[in-house]
C-alpha atoms as a PDB file:
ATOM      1  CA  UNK A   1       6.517 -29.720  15.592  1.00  0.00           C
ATOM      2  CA  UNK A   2       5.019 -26.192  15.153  1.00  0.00           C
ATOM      3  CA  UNK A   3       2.533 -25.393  12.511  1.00  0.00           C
ATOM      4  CA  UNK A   4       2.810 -22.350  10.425  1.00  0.00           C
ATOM      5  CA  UNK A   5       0.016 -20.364  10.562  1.00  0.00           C
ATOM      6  CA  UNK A   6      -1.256 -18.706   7.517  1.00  0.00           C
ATOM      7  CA  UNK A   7      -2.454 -14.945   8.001  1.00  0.00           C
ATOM      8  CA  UNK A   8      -6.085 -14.658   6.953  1.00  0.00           C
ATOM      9  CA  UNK A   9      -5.978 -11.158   4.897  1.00  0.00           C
ATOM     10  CA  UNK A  10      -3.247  -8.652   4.232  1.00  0.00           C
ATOM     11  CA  UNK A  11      -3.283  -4.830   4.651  1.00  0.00           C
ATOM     12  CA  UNK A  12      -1.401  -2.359   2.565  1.00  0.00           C
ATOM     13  CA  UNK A  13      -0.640   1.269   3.705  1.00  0.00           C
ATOM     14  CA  UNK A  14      -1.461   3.706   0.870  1.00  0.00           C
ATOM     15  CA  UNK A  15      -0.354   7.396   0.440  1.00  0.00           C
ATOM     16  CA  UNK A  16      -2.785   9.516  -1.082  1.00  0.00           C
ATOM     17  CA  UNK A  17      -2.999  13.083  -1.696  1.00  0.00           C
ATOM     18  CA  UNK A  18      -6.060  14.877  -0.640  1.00  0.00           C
ATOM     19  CA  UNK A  19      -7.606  18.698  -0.406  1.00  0.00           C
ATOM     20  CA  UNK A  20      -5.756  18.362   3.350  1.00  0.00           C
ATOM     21  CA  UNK A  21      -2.697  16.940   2.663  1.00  0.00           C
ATOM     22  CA  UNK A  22      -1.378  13.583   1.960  1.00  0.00           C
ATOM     23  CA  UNK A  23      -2.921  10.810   4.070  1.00  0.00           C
ATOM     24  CA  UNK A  24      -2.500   7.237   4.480  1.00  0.00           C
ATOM     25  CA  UNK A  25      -4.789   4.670   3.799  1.00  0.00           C
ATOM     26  CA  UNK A  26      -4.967   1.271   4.543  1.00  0.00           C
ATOM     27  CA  UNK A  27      -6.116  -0.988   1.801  1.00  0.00           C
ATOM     28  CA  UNK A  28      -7.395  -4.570   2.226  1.00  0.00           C
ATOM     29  CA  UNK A  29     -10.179  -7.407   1.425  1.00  0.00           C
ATOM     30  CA  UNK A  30     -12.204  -9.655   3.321  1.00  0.00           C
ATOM     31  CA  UNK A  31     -14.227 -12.732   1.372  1.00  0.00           C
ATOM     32  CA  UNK A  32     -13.368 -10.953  -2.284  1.00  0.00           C
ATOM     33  CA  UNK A  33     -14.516  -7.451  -0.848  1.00  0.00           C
ATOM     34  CA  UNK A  34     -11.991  -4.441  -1.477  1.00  0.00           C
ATOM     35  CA  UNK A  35     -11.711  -2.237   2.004  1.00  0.00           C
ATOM     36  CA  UNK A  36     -10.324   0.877   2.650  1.00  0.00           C
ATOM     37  CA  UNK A  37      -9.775   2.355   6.049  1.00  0.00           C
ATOM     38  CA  UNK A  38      -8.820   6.184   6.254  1.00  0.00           C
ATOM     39  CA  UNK A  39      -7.679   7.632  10.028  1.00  0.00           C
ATOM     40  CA  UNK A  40     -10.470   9.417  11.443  1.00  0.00           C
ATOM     41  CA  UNK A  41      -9.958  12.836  11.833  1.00  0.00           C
ATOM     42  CA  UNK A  42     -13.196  13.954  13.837  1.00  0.00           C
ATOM     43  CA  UNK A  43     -12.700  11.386  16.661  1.00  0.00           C
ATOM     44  CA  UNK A  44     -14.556  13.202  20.031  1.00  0.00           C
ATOM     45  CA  UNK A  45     -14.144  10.428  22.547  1.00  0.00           C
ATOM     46  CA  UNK A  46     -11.575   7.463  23.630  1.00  0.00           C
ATOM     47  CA  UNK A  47     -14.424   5.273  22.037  1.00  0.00           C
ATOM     48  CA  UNK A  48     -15.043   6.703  18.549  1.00  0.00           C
ATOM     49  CA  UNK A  49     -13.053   4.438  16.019  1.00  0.00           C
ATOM     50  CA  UNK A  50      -9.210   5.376  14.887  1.00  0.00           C
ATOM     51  CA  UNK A  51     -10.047   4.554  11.552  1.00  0.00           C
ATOM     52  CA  UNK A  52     -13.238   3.929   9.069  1.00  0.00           C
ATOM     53  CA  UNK A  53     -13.205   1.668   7.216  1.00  0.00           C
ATOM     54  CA  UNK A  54     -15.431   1.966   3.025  1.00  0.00           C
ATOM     55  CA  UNK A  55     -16.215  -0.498   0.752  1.00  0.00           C
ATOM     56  CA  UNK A  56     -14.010   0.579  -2.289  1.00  0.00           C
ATOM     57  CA  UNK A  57     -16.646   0.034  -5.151  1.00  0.00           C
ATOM     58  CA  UNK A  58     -14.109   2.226  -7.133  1.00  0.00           C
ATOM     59  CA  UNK A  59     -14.032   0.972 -11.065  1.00  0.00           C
ATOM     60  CA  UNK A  60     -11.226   2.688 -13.219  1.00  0.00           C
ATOM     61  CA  UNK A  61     -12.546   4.306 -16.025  1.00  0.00           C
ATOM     62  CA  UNK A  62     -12.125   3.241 -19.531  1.00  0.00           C
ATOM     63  CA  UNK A  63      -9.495   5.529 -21.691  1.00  0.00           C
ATOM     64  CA  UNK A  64     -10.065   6.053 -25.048  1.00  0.00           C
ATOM     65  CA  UNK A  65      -6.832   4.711 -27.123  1.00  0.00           C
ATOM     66  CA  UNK A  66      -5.641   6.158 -30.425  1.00  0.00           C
ATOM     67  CA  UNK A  67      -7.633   8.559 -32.303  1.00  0.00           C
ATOM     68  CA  UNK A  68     -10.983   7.387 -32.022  1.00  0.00           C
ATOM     69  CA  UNK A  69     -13.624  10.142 -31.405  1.00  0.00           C
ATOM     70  CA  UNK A  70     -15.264   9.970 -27.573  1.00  0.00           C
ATOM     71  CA  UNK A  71     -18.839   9.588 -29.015  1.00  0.00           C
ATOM     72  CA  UNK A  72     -19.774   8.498 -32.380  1.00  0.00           C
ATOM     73  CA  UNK A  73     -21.420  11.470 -33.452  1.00  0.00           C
ATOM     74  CA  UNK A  74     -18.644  14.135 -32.715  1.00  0.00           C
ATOM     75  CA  UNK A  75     -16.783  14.857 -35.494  1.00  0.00           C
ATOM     76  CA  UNK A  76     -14.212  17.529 -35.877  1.00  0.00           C
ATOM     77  CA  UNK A  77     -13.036  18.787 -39.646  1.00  0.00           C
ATOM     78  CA  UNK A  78      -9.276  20.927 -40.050  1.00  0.00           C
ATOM     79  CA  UNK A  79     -10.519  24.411 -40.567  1.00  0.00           C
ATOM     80  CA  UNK A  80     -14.259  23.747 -40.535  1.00  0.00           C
ATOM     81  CA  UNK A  81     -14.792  27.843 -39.466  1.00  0.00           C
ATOM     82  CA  UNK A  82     -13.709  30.457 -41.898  1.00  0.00           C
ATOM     83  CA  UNK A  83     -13.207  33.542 -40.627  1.00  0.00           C
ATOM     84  CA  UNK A  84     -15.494  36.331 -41.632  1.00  0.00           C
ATOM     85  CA  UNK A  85     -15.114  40.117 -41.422  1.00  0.00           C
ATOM     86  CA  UNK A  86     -18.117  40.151 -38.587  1.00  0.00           C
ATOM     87  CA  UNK A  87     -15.938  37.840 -35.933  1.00  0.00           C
ATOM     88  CA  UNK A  88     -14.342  39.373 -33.327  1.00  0.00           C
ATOM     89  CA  UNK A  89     -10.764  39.493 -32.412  1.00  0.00           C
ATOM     90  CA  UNK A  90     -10.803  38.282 -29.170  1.00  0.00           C
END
């Protein structure tokens, strides 16, 4: 009776767009740490790496929701400047 392996980790291919172009990147975790491998593009010999692989330590910022001000003392009043025959046009 054959046993069914399970696979230790999974990889996902990515498509992101860069400053070069879209590349793909290969996304994964080992132990509960995030990975990403991008193809290396400066590879000089038959033994430099195809890919290099980063921690991704990436954390999604927070975005404000609703009308709250971004900082606590900005504050922004309807019409707070009045016009005045010194301002300039442009």
């Amino acid at each position: 009776m054959s046993e069914k392996k399970k696979s230790d980790f999974g990889i996902w291919v990515k498509s992101v767009n860069t400053k070069s172009g879209p590349q793909e990147v290969l996304s994964f975790s080992v132990n509960g740490v995030r990975y990403n491998a991008w193809k290396n593009n400066f590879k000089s010999s038959e033994k430099s790496p195809d890919y290099n692989a980063y921690v991704d330590n990436y954390v999604k910022p927070n975005t404000p929701t609703g009308n709250k001000p971004l900082a606590d003392n900005t504050t922004f009043e309807k019409n707070s400047h009045k016009p005045s025959a010194n301002d300039l046009p442009f």
